[in-house]
Each structure stands twice: as structure tokens, then as C-alpha cells.
N, C-alpha and C. Protein backbone atom coordinates (compact mmCIF):
# COMPACT_ATOMS: atom_id res chain seq x y z
N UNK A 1 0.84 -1.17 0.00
CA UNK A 1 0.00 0.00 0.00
C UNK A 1 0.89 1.24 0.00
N UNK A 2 0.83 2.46 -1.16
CA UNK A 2 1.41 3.35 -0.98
C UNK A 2 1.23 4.58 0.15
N UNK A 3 2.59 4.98 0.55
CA UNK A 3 2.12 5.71 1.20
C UNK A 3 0.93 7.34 0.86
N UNK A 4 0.52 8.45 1.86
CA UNK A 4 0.12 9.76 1.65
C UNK A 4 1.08 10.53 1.58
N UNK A 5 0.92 11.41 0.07
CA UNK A 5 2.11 12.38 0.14
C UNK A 5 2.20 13.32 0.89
N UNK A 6 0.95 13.31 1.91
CA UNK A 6 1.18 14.99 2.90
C UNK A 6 0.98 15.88 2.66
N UNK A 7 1.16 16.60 3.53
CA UNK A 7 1.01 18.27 2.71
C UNK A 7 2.36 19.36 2.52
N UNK A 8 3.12 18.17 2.40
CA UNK A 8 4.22 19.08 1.44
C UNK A 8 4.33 19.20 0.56
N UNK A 9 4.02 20.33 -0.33
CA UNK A 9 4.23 20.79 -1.94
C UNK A 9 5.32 21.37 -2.36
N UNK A 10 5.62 21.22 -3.47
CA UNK A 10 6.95 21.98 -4.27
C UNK A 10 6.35 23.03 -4.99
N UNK A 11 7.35 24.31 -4.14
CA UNK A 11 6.35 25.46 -4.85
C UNK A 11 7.61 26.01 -5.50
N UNK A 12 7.27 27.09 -6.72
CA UNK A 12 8.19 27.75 -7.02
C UNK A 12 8.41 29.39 -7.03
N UNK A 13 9.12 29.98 -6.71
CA UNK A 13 9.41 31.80 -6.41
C UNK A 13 9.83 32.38 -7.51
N UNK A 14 9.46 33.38 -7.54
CA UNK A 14 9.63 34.45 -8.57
C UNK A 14 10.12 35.53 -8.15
N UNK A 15 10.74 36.19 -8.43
CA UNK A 15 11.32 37.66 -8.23
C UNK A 15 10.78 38.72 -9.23
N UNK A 16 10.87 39.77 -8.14
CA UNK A 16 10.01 41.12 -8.59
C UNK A 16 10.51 41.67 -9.40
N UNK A 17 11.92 41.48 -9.77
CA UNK A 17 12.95 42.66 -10.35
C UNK A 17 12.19 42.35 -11.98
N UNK A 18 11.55 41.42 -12.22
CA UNK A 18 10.68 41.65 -13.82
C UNK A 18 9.95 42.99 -14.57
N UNK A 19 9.93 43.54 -13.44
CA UNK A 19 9.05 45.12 -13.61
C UNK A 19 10.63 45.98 -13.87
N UNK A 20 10.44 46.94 -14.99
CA UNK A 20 11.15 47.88 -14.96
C UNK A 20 11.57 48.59 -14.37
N UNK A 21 12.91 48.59 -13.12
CA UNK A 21 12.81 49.89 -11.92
C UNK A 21 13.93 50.51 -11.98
N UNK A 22 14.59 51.15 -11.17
CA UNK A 22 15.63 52.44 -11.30
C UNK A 22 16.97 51.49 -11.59
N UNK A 23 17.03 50.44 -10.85
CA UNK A 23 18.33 50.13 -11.33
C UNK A 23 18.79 49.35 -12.70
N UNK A 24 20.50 49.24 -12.75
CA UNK A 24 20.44 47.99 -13.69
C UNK A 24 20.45 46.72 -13.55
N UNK A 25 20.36 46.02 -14.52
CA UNK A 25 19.61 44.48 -14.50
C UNK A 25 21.54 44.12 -15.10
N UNK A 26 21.80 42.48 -14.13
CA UNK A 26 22.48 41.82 -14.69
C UNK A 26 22.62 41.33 -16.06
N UNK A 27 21.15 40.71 -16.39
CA UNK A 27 20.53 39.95 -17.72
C UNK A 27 18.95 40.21 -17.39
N UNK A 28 18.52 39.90 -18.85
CA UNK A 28 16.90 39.88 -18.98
C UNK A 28 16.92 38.82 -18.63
N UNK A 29 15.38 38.50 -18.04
CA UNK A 29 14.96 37.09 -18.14
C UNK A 29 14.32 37.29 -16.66
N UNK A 30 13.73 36.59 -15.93
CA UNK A 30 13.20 36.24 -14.68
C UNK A 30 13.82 35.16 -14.38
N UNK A 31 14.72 35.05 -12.91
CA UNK A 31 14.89 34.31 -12.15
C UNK A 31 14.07 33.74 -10.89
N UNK A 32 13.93 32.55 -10.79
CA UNK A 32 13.10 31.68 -10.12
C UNK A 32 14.12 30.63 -8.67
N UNK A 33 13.50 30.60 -7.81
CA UNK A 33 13.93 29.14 -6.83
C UNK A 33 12.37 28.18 -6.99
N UNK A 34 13.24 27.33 -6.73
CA UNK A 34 12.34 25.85 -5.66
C UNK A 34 12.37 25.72 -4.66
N UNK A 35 11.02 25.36 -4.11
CA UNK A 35 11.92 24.96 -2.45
C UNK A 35 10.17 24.60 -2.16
N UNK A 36 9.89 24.07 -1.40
CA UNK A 36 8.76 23.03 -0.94
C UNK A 36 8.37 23.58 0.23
N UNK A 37 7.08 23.70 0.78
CA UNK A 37 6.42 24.27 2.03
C UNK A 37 5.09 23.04 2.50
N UNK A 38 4.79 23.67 3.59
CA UNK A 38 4.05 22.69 4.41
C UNK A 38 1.90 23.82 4.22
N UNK A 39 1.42 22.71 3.64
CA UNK A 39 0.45 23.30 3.05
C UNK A 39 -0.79 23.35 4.59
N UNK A 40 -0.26 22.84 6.00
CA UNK A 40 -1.01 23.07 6.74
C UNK A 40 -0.73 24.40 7.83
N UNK A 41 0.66 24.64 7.70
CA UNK A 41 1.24 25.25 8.80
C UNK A 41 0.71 26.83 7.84
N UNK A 42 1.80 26.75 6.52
CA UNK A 42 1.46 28.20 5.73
C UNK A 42 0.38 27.59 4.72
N UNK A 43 -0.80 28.15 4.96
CA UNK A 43 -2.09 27.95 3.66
C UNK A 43 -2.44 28.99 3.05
N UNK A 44 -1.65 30.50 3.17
CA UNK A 44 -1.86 31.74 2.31
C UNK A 44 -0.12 31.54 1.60
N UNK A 45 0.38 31.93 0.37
CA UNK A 45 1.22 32.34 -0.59
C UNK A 45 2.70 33.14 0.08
N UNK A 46 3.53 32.54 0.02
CA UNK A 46 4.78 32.29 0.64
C UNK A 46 5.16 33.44 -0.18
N UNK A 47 6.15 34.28 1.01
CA UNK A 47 7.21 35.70 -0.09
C UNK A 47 8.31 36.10 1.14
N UNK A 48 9.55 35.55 0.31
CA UNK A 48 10.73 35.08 0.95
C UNK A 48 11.87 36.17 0.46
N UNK A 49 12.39 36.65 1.10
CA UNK A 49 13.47 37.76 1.05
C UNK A 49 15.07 36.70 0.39
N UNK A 50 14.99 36.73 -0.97
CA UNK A 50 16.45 36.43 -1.35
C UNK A 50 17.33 36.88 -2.49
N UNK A 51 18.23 36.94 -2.51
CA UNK A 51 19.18 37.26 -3.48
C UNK A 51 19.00 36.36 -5.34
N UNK A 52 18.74 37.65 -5.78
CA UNK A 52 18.29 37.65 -7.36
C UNK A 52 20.17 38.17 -8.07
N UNK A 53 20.24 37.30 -8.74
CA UNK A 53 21.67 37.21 -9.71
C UNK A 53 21.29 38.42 -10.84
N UNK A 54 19.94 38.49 -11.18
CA UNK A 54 19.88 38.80 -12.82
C UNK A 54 19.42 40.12 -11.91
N UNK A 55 18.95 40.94 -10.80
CA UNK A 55 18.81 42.60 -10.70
C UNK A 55 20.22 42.62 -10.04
N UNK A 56 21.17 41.36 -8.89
CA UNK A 56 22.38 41.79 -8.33
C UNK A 56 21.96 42.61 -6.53
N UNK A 57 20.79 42.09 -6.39
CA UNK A 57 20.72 42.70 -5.36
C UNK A 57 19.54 41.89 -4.47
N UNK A 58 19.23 42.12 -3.48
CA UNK A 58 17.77 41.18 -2.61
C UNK A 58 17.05 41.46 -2.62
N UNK A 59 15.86 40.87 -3.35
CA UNK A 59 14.39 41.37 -3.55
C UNK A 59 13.37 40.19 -3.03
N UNK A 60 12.20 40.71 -3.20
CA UNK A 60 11.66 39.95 -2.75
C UNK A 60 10.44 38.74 -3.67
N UNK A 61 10.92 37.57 -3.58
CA UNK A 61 10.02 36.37 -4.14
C UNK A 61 9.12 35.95 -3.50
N UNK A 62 8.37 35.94 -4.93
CA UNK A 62 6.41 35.51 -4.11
C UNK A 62 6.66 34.23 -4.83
N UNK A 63 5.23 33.75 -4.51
CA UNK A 63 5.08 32.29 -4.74
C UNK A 63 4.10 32.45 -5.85
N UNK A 64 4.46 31.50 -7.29
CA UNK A 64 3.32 31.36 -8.50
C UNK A 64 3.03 30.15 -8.16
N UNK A 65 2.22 29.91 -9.20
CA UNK A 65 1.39 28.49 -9.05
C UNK A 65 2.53 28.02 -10.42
């Protein structure tokens, strides 16, 4: 019998720096993480403070579907 996968999901982050803003951009493109959350503890949309390569600076990633 298999096991229940739980309520851990693999979600993925997006960074804000996609919008046009004062500074410069490393490269075009949108950079993304992975990283998996617990769908009972957080059940509203995860936004995690980390370091983006392509603006060069720490912005902040929300969670897409």
C-alpha cells in the first residue's frame, strides 16, 4: 500500500525585479527558486526575502502556481 504524500508541496518563487525599476539588470529574463512548504502550517502564498543574480541585489520572491 502506498504511502500519503502529505502536505508538502513543491512550490516555485519568482522575483520582482521583472518590472522595470531604477536600477540595472544583470541579464533579462526572470529568475526563479524551488523549495517546498508545508500546506497546513502556511495555507496563504509564501514571499521570501532572497538574493536575485539577474537585478544583483535582494528582492523579494512571491510564490506562483
Amino acid at each position: 500500500m502506498g504511502k500519503n504524500k502529505g502536505a508538502r508541496t513543491t512550490i516555485t518563487l519568482e522575483c520582482e525585479c521583472k518590472y522595470p525599476q531604477d536600477f540595472i539588470k544583470r541579464k533579462n529574463g526572470i529568475f526563479r527558486y524551488s523549495t517546498s512548504k508545508n500546506r497546513r502550517n502556511t495555507p496563504h502564498r509564501l514571499q521570501l526575502n532572497k538574493f536575485c543574480p539577474n537585478c544583483n541585489c535582494h528582492s523579494t520572491f512571491k510564490e506562483i502556481k
